[in-house]
Protein backbone atom coordinates (compact mmCIF):
# COMPACT_ATOMS: atom_id res chain seq x y z
CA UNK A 1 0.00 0.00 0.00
CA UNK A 2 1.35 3.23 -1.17
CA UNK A 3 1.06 7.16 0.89
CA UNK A 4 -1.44 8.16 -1.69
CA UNK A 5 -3.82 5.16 -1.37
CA UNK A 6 -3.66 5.34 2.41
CA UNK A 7 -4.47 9.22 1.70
CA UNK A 8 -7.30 8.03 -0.43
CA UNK A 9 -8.71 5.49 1.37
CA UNK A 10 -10.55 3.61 -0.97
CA UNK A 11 -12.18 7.50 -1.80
CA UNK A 12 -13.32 8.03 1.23
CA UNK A 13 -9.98 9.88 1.99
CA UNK A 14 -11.62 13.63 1.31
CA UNK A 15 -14.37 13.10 4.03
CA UNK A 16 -11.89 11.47 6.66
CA UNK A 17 -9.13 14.18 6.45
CA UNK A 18 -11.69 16.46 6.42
CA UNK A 19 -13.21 15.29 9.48
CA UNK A 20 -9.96 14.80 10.97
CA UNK A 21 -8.96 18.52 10.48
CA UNK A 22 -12.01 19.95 11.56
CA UNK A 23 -11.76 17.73 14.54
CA UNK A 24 -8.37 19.28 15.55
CA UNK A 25 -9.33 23.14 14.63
CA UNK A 26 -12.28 22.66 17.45
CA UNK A 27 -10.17 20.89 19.57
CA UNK A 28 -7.34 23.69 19.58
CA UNK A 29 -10.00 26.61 18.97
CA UNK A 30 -12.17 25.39 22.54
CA UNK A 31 -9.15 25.78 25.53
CA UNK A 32 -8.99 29.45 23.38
CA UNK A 33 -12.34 30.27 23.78
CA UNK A 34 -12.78 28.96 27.19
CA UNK A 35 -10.16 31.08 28.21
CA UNK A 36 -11.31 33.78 26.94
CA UNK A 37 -14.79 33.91 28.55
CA UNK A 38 -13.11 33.53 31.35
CA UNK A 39 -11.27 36.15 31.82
CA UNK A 40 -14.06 38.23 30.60
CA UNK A 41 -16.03 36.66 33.26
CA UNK A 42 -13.27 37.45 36.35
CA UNK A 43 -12.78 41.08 34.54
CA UNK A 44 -17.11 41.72 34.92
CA UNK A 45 -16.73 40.05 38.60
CA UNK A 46 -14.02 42.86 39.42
CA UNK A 47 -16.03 45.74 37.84
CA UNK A 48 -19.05 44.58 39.52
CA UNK A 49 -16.83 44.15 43.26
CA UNK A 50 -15.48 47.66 42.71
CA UNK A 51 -19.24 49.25 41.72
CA UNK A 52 -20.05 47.62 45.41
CA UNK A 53 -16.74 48.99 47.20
CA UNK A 54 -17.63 52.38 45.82
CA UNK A 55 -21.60 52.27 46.72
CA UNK A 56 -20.61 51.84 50.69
């Protein structure tokens, strides 16, 4: 078996690296994403703390 009939796999090879790759881009994109609502969460949490601090 040759690299380019693994690749093709029998013609299927188009919808299985395909589904690989998009696979991996969610799987690298979510940690992102989760860290970014994150720290948007902590940063409304402080604004929201200091609105308090100020109202006493």
């Amino acid at each position: 078996m040759s690299l380019s009939e693994f690749l093709y796999m029998g013609g299927y090879g188009l919808y299985v690296w395909g589904s690989f790759g998009v696979t991996a881009l969610f799987m690298i994109m979510e940690p992102i994403l989760v860290h970014r609502r994150r720290r948007a969460v902590l940063q409304r949490v402080s604004r929201i703390v200091r609105m308090k601090e100020v109202e006493r």
